[in-house]
Protein backbone atom coordinates (compact mmCIF):
# COMPACT_ATOMS: atom_id res chain seq x y z
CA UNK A 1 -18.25 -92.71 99.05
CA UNK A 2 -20.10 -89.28 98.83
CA UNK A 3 -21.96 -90.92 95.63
CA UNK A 4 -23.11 -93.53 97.93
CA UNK A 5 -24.41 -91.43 100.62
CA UNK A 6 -26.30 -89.40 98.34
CA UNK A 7 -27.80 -92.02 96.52
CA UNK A 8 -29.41 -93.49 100.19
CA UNK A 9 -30.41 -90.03 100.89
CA UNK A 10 -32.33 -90.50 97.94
CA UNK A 11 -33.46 -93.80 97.89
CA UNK A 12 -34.64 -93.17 102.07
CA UNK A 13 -36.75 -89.96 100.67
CA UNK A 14 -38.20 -91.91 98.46
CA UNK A 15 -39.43 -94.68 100.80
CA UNK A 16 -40.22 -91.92 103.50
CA UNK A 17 -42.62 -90.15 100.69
CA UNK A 18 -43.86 -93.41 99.90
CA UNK A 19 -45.10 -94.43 103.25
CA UNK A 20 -46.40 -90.81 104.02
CA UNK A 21 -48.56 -90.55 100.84
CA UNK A 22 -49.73 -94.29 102.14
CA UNK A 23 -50.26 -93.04 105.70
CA UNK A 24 -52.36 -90.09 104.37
CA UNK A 25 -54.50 -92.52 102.17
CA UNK A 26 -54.87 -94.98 105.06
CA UNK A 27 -56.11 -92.28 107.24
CA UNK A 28 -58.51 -90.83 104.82
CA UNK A 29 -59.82 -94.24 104.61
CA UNK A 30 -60.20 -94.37 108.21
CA UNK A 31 -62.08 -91.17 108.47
CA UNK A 32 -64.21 -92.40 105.98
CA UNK A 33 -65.20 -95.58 107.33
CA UNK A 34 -66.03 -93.61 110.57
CA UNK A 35 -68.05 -91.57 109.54
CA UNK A 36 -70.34 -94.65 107.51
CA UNK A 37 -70.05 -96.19 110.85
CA UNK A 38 -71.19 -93.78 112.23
CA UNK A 39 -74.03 -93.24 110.11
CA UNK A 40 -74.69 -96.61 110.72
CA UNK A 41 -75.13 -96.80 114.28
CA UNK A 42 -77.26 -93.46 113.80
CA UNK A 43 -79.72 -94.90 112.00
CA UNK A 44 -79.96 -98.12 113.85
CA UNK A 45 -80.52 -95.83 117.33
CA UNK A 46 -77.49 -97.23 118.57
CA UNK A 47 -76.01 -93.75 119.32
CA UNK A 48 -76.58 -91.63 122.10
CA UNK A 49 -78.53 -88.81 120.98
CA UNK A 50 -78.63 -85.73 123.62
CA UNK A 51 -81.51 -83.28 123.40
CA UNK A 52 -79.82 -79.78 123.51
CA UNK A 53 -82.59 -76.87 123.21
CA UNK A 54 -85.01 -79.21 121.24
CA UNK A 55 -82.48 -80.04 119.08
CA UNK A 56 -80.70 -83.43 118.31
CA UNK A 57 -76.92 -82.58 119.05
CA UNK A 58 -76.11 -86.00 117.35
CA UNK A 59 -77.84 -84.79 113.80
CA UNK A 60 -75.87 -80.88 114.14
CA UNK A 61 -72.25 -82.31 114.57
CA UNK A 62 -70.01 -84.74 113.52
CA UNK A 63 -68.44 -87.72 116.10
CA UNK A 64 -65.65 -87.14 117.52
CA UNK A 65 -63.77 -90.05 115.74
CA UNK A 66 -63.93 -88.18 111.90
CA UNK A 67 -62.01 -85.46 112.98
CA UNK A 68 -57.46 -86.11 111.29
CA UNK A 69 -55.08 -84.59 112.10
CA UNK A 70 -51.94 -84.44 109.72
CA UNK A 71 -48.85 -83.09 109.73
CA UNK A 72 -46.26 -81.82 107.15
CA UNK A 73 -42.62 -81.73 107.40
CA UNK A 74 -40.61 -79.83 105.07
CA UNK A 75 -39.06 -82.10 103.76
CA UNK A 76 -42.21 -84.03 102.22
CA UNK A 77 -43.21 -80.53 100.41
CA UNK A 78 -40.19 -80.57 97.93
């Protein structure tokens, strides 16, 4: 019975690494795509571009959208 248990332990932190490397990629991907899009709508002069001490604030920073956040658990760093 304990054989059992350990070997779905096992097999679960194996899908739950899977899925979390594939979460990572998908939101890489997703950052990346924003920020074309982005880059897109720049130079088409679809964005709003705000004039901040003669300066194009749109040019100086990046949207708002590129910025991931992702966390770590401990059990995905062994």
């Amino acid at each position: 019975m304990f054989r059992h248990l350990e070997k779905q332990d096992e097999l679960l932190m194996d899908a739950y690494r899977s899925m979390s490397h594939e979460l990572h990629k998908l939101q890489v991907e997703e950052e990346m795509l924003m920020r074309s899009f982005y880059h897109v709508m720049e130079a088409q002069g679809l964005t709003k571009k705000q004039q901040q001490d003669g300066k194009n604030v749109s040019e100086e920073s990046e949207p708002p959208e590129s910025k991931v956040l992702v966390t770590v658990d401990d059990v995905e760093k062994q």
